[in-house]
PDB file of N, CA and C in Angstrom:
ATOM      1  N   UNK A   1       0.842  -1.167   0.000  1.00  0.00           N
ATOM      2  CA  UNK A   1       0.000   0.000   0.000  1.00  0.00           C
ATOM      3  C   UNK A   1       0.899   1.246   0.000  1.00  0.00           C
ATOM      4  N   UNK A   2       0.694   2.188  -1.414  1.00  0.00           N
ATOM      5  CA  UNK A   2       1.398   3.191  -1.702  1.00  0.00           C
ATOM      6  C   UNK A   2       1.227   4.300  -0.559  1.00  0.00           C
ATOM      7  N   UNK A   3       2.125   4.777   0.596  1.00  0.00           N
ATOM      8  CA  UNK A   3       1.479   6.518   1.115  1.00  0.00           C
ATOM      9  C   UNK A   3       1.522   7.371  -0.126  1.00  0.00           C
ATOM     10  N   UNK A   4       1.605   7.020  -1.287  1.00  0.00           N
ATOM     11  CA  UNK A   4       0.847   8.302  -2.389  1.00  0.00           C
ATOM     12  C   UNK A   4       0.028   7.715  -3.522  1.00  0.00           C
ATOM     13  N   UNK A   5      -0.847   6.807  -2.634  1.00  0.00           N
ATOM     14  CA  UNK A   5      -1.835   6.642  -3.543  1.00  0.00           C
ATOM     15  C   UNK A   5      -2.630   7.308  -4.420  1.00  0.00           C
ATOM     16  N   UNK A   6      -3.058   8.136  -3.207  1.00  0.00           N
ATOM     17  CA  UNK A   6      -4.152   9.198  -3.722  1.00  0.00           C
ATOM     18  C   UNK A   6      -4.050  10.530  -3.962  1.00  0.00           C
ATOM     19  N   UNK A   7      -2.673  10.906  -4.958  1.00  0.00           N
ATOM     20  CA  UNK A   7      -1.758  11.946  -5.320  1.00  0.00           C
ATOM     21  C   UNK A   7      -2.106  11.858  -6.475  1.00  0.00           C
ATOM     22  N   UNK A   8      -2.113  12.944  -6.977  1.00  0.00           N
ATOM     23  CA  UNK A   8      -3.052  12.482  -8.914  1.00  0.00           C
ATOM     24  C   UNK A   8      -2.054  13.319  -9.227  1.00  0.00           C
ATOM     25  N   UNK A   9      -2.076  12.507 -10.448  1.00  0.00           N
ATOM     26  CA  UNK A   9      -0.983  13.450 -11.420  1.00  0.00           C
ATOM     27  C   UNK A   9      -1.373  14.654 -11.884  1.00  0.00           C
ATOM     28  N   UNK A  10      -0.566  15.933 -11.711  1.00  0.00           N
ATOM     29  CA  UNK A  10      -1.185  17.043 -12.190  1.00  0.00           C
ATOM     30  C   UNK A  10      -0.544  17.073 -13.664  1.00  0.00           C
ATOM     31  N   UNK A  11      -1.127  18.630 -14.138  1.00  0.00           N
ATOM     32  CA  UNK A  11      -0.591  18.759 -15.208  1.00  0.00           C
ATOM     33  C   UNK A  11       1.112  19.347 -15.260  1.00  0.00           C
ATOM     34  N   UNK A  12       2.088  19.147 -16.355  1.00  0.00           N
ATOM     35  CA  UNK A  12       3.379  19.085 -16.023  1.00  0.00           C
ATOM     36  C   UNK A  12       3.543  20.421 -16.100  1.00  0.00           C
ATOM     37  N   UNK A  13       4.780  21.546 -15.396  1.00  0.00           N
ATOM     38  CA  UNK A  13       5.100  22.293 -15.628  1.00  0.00           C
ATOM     39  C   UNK A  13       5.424  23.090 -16.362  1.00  0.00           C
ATOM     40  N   UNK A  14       4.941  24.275 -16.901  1.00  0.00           N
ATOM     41  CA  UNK A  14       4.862  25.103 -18.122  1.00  0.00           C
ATOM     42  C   UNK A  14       6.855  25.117 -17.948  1.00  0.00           C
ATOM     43  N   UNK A  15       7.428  25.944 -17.853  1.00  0.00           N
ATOM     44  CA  UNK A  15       8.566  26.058 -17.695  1.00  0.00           C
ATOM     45  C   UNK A  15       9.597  24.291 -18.419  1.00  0.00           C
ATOM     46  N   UNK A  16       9.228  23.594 -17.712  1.00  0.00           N
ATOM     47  CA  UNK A  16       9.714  22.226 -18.296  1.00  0.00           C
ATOM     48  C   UNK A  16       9.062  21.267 -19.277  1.00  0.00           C
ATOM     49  N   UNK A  17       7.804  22.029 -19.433  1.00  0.00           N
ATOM     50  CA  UNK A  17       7.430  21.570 -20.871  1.00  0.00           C
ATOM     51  C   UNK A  17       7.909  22.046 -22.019  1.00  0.00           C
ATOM     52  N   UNK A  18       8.188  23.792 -21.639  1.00  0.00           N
ATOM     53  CA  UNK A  18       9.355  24.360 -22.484  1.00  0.00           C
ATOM     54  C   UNK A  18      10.424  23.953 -22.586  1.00  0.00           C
ATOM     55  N   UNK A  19      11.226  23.280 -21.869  1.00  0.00           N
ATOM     56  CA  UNK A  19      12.460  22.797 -22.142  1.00  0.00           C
ATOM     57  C   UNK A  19      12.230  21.497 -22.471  1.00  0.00           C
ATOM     58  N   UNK A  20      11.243  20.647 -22.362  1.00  0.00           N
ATOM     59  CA  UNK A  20      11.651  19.037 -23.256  1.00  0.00           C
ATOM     60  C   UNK A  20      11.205  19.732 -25.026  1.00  0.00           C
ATOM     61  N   UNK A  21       9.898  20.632 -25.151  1.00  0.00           N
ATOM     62  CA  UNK A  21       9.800  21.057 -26.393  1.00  0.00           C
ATOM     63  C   UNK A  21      11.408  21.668 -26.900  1.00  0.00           C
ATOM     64  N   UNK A  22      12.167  22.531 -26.279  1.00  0.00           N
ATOM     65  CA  UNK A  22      13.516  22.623 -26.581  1.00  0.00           C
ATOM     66  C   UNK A  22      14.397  21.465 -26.896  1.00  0.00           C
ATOM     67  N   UNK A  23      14.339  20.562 -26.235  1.00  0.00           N
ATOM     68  CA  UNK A  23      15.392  19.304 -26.318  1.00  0.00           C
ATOM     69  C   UNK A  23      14.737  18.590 -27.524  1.00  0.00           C
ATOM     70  N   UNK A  24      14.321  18.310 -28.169  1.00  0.00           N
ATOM     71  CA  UNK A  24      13.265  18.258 -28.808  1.00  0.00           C
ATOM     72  C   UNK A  24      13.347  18.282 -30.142  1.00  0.00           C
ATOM     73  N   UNK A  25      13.356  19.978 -30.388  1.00  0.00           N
ATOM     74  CA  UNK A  25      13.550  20.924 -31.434  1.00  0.00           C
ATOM     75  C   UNK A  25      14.756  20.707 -32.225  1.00  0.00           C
ATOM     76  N   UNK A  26      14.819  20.345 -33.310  1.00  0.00           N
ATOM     77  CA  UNK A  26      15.869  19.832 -34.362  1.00  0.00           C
ATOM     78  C   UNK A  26      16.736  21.215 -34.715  1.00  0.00           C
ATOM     79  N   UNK A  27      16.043  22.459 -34.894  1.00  0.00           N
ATOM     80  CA  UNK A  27      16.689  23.647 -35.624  1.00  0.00           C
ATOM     81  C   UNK A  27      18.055  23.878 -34.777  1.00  0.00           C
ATOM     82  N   UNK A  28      19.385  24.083 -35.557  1.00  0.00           N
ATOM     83  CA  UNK A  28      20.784  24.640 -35.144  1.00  0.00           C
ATOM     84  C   UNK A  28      20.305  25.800 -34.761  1.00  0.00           C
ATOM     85  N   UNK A  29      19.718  26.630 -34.744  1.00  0.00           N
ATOM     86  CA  UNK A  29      19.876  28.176 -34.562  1.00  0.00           C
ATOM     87  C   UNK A  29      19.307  28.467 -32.738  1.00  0.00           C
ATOM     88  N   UNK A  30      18.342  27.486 -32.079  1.00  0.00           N
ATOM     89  CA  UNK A  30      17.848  27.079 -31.068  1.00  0.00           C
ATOM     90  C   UNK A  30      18.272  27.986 -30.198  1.00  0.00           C
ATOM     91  N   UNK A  31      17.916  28.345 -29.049  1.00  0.00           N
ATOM     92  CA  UNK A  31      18.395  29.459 -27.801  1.00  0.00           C
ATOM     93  C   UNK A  31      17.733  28.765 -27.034  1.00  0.00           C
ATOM     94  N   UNK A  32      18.054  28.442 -25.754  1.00  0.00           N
ATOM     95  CA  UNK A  32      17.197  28.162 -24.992  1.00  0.00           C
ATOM     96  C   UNK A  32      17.160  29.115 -23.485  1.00  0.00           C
ATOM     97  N   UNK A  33      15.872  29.534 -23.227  1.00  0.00           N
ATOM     98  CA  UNK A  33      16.354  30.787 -22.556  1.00  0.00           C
ATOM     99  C   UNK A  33      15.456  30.405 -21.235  1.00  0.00           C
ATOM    100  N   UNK A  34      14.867  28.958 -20.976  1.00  0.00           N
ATOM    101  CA  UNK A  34      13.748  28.892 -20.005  1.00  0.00           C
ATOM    102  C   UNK A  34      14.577  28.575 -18.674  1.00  0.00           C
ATOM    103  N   UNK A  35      13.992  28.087 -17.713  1.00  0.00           N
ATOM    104  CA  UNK A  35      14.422  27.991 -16.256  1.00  0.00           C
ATOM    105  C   UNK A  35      15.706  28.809 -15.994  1.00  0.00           C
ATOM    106  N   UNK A  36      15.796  29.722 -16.284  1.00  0.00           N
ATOM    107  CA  UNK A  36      17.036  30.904 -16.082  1.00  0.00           C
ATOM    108  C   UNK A  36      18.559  30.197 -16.554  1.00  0.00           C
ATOM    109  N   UNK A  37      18.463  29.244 -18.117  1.00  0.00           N
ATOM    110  CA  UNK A  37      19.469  29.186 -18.386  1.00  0.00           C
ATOM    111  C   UNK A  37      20.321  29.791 -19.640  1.00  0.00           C
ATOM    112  N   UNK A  38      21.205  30.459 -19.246  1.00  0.00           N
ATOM    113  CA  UNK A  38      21.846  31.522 -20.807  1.00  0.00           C
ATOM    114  C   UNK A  38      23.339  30.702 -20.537  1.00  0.00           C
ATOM    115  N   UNK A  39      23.089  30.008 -21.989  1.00  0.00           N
ATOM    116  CA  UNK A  39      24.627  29.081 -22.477  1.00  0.00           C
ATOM    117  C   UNK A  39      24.812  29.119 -24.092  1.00  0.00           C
ATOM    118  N   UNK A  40      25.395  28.697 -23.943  1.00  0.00           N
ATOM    119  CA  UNK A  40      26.071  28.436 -25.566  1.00  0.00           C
ATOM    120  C   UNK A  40      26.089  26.992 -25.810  1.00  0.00           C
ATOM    121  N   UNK A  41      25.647  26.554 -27.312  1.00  0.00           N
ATOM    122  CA  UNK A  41      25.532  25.046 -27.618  1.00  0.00           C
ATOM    123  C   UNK A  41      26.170  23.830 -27.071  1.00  0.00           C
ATOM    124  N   UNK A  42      27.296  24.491 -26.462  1.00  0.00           N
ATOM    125  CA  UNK A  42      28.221  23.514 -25.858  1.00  0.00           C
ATOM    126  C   UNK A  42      28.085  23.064 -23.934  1.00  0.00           C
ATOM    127  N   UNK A  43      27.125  24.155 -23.672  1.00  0.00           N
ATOM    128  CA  UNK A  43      26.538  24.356 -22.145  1.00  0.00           C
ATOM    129  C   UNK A  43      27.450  25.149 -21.224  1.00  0.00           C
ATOM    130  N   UNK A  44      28.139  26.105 -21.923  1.00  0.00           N
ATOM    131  CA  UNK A  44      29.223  26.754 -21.361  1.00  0.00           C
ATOM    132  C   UNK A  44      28.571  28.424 -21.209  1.00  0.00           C
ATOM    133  N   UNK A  45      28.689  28.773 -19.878  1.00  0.00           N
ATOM    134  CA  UNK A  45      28.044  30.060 -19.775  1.00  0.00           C
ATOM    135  C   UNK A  45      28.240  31.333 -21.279  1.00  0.00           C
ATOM    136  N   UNK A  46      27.372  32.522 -20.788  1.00  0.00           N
ATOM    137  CA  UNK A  46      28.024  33.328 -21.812  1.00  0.00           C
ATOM    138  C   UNK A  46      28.390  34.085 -21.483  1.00  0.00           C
ATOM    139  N   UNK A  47      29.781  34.728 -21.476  1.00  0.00           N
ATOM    140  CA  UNK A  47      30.621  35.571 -21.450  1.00  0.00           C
ATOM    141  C   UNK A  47      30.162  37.639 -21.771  1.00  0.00           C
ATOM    142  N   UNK A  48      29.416  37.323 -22.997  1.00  0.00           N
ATOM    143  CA  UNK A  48      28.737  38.691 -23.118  1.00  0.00           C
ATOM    144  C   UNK A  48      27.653  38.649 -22.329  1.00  0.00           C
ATOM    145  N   UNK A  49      26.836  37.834 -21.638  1.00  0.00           N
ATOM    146  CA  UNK A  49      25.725  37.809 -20.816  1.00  0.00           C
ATOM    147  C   UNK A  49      26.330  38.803 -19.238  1.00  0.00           C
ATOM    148  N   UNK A  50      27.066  38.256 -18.876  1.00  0.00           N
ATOM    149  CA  UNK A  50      27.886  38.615 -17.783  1.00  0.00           C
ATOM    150  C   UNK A  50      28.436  39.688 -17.769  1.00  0.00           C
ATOM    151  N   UNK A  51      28.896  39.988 -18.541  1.00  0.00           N
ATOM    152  CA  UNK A  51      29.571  41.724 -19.280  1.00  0.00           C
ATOM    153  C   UNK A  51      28.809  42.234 -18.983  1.00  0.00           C
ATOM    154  N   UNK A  52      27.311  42.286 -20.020  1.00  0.00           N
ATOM    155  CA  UNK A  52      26.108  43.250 -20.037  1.00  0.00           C
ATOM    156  C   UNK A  52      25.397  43.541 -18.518  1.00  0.00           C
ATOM    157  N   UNK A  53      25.264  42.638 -17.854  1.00  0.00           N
ATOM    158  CA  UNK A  53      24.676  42.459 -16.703  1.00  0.00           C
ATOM    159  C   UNK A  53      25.752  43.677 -15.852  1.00  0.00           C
ATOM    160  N   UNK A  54      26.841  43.709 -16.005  1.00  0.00           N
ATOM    161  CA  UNK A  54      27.795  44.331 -15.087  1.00  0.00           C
ATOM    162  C   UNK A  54      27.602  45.835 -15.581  1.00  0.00           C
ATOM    163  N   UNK A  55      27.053  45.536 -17.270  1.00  0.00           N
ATOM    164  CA  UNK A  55      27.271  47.143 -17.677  1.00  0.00           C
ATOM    165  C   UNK A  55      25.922  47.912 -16.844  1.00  0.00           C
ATOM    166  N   UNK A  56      25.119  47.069 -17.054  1.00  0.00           N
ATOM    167  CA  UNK A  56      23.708  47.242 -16.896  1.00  0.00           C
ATOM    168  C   UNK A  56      23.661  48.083 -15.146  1.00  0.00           C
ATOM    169  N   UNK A  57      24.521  47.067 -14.458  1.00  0.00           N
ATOM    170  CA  UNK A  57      24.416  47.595 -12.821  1.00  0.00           C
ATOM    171  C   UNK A  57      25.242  48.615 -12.431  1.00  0.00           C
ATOM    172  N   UNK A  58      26.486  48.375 -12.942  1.00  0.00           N
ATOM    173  CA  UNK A  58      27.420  49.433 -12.750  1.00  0.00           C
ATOM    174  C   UNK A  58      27.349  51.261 -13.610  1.00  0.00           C
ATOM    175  N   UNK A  59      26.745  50.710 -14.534  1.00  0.00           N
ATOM    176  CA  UNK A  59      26.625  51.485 -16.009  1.00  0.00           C
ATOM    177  C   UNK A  59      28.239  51.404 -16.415  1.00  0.00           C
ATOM    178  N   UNK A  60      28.074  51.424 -18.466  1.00  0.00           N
ATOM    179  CA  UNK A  60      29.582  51.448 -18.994  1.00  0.00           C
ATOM    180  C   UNK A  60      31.087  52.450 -18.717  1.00  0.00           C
ATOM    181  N   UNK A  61      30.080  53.701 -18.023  1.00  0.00           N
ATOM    182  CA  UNK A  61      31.102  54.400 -17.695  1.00  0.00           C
ATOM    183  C   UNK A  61      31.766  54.510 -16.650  1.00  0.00           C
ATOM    184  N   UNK A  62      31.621  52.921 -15.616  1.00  0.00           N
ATOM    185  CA  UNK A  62      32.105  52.455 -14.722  1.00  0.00           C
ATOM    186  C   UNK A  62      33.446  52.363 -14.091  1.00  0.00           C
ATOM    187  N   UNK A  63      34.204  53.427 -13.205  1.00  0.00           N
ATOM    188  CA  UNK A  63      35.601  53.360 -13.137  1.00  0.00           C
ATOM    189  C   UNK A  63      36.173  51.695 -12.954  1.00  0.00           C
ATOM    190  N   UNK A  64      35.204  50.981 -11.944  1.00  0.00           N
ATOM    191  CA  UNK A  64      35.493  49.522 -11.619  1.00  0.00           C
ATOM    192  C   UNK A  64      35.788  48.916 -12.776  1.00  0.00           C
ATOM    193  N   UNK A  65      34.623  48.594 -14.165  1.00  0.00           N
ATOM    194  CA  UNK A  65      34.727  48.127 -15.365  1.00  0.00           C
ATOM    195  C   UNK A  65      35.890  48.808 -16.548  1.00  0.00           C
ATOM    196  N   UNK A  66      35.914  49.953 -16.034  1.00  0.00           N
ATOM    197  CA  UNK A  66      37.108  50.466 -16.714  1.00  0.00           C
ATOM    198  C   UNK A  66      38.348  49.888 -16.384  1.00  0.00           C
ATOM    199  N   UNK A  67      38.724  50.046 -15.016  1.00  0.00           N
ATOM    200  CA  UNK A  67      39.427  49.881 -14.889  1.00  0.00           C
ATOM    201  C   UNK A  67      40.138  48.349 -14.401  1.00  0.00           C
ATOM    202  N   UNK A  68      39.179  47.638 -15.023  1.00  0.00           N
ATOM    203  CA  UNK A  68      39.087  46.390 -14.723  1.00  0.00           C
ATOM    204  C   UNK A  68      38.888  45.885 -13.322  1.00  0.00           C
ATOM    205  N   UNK A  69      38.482  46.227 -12.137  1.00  0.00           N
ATOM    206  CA  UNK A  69      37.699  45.695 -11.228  1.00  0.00           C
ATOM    207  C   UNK A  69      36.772  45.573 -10.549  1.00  0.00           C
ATOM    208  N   UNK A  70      36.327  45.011 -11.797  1.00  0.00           N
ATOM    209  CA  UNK A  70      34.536  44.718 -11.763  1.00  0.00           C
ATOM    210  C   UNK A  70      34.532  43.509 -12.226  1.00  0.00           C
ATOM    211  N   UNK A  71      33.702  42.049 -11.832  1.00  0.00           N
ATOM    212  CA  UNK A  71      33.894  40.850 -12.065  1.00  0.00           C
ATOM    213  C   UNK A  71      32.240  40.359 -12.588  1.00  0.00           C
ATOM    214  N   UNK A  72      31.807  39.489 -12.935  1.00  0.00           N
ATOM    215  CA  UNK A  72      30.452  39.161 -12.188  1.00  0.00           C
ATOM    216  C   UNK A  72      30.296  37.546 -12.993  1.00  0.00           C
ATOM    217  N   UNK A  73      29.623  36.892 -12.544  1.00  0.00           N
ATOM    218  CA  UNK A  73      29.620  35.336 -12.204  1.00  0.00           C
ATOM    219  C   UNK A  73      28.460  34.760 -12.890  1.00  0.00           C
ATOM    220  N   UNK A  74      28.172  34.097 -13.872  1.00  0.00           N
ATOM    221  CA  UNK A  74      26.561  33.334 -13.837  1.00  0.00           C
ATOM    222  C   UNK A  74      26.814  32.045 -12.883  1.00  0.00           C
ATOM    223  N   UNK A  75      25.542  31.656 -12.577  1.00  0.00           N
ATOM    224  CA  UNK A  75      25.199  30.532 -11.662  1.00  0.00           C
ATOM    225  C   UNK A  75      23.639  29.951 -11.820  1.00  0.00           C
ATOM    226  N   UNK A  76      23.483  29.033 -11.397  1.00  0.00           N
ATOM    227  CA  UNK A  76      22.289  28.251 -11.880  1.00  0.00           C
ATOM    228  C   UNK A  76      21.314  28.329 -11.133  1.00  0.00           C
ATOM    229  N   UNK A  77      20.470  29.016 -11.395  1.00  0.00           N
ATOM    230  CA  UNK A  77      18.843  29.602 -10.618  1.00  0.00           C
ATOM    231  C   UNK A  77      19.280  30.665  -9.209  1.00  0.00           C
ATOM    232  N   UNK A  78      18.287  31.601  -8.628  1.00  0.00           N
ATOM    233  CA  UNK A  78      18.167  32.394  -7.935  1.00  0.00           C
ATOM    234  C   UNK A  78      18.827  32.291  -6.589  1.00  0.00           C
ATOM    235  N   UNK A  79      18.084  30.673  -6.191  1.00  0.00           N
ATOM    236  CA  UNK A  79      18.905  30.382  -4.682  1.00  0.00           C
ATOM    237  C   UNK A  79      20.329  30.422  -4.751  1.00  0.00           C
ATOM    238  N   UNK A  80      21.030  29.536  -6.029  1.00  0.00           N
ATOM    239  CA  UNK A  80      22.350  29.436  -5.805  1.00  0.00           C
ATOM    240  C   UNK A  80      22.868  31.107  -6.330  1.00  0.00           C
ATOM    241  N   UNK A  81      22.739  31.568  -7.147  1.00  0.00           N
ATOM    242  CA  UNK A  81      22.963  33.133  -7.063  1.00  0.00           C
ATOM    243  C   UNK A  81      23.391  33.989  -5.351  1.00  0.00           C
ATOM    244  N   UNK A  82      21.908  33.575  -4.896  1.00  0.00           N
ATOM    245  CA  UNK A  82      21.834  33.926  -3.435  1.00  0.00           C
ATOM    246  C   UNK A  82      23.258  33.855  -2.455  1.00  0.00           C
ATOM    247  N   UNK A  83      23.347  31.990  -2.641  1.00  0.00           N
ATOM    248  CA  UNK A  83      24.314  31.540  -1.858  1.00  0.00           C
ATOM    249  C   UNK A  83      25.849  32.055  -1.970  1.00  0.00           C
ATOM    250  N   UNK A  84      25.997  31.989  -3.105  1.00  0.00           N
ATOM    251  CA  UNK A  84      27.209  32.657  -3.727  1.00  0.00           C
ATOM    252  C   UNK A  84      27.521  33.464  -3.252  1.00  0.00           C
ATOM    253  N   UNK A  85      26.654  35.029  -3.290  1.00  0.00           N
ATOM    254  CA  UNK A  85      26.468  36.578  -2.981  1.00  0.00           C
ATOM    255  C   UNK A  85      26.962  36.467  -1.282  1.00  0.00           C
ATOM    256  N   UNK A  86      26.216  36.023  -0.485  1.00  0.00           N
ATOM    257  CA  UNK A  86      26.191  35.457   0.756  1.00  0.00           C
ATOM    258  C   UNK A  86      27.103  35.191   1.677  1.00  0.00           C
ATOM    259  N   UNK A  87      28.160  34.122   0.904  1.00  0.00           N
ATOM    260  CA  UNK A  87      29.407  33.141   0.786  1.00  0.00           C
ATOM    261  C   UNK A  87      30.190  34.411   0.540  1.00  0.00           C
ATOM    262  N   UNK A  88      30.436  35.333  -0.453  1.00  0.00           N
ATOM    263  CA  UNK A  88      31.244  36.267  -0.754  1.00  0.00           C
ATOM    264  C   UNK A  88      31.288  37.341   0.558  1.00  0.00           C
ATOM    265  N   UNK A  89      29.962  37.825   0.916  1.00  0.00           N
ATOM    266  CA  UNK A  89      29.867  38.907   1.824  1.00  0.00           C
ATOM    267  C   UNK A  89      30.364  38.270   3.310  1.00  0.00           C
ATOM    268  N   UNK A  90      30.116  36.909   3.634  1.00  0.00           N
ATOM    269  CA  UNK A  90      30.232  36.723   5.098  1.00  0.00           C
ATOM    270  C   UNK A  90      32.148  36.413   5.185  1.00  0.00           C
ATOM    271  N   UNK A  91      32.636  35.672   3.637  1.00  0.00           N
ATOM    272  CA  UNK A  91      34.348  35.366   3.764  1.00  0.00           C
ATOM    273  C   UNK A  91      34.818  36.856   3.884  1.00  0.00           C
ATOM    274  N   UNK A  92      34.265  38.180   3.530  1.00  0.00           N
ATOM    275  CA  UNK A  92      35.014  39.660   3.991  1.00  0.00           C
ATOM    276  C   UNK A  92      34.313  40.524   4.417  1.00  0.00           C
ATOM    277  N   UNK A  93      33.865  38.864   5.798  1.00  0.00           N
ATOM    278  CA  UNK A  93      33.733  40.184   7.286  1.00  0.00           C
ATOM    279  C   UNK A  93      32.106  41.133   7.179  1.00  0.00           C
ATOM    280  N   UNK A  94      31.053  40.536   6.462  1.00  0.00           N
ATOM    281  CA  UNK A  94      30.017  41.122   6.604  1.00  0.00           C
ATOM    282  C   UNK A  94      29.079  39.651   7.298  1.00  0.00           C
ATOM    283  N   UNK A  95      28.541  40.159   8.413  1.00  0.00           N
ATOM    284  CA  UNK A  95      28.054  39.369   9.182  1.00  0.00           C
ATOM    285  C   UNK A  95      26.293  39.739   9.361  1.00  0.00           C
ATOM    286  N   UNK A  96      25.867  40.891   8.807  1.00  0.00           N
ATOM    287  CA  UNK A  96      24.589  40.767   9.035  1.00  0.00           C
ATOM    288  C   UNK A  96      23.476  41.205   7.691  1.00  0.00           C
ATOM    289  N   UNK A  97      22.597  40.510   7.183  1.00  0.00           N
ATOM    290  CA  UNK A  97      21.633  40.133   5.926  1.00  0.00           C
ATOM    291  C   UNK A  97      20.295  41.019   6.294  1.00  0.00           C
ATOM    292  N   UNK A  98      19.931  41.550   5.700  1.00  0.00           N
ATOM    293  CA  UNK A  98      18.568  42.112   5.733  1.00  0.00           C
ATOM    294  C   UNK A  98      17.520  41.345   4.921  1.00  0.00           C
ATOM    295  N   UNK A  99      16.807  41.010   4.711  1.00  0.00           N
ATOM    296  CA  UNK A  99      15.657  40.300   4.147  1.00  0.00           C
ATOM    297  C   UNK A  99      14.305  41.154   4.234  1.00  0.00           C
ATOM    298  N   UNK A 100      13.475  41.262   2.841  1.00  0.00           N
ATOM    299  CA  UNK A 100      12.386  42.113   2.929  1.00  0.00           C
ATOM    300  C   UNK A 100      11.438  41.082   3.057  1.00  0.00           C
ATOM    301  N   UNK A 101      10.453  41.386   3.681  1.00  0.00           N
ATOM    302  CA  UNK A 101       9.040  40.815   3.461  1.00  0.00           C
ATOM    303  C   UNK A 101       8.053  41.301   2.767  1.00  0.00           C
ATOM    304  N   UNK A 102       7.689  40.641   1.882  1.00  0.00           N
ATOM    305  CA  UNK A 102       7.949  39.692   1.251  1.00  0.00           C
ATOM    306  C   UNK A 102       9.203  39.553   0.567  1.00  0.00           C
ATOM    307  N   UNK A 103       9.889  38.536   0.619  1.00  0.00           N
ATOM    308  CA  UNK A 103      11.091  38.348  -0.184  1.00  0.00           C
ATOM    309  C   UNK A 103      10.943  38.320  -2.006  1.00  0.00           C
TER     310      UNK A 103
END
């Protein structure tokens, strides 16, 4: 006797129905841009993604980006983003997080 017997299958996730229709899809030209992933055919982040993002926050006329110290990282979905950010601030000495409600 199953404890999830009486668990009905719902319908599958919009988001990952987009990506098996991606896996799927025969065309070379393909992007796949769903569950927050930006890569290149080979599954290797993108390099101008990361740039732009830095131009975007810092803006281009950025002494940091100018002057080359300005960095920025892709990572795979929001939480691990989070953790990263987190991990960086607490290894130099920042010990306290604010959190909004709603997050």
């Amino acid at each position: 006797m199953s404890l999830f017997r009486n668990i009905s299958i719902d319908l599958p996730i919009e988001v990952c129905h987009l990506t098996k229709l991606f896996n799927q899809d025969t065309n070379p030209l393909k992007v796949n841009l769903s569950i927050e992933v930006y890569q290149d055919k080979n599954g290797t982040g993108l390099d101008t993604f990361c740039i732009a993002c830095l131009k975007l926050i810092l803006s281009e006329q950025s002494l940091a980006i100018i002057e080359n110290r300005a960095c920025s990282i892709q990572s795979l979905s929001g939480t691990s983003t989070l953790r990263i950010g987190l991990d960086f601030l607490y290894r130099n000495g920042f010990r306290i997080t604010y959190i909004s409600i709603p997050t």
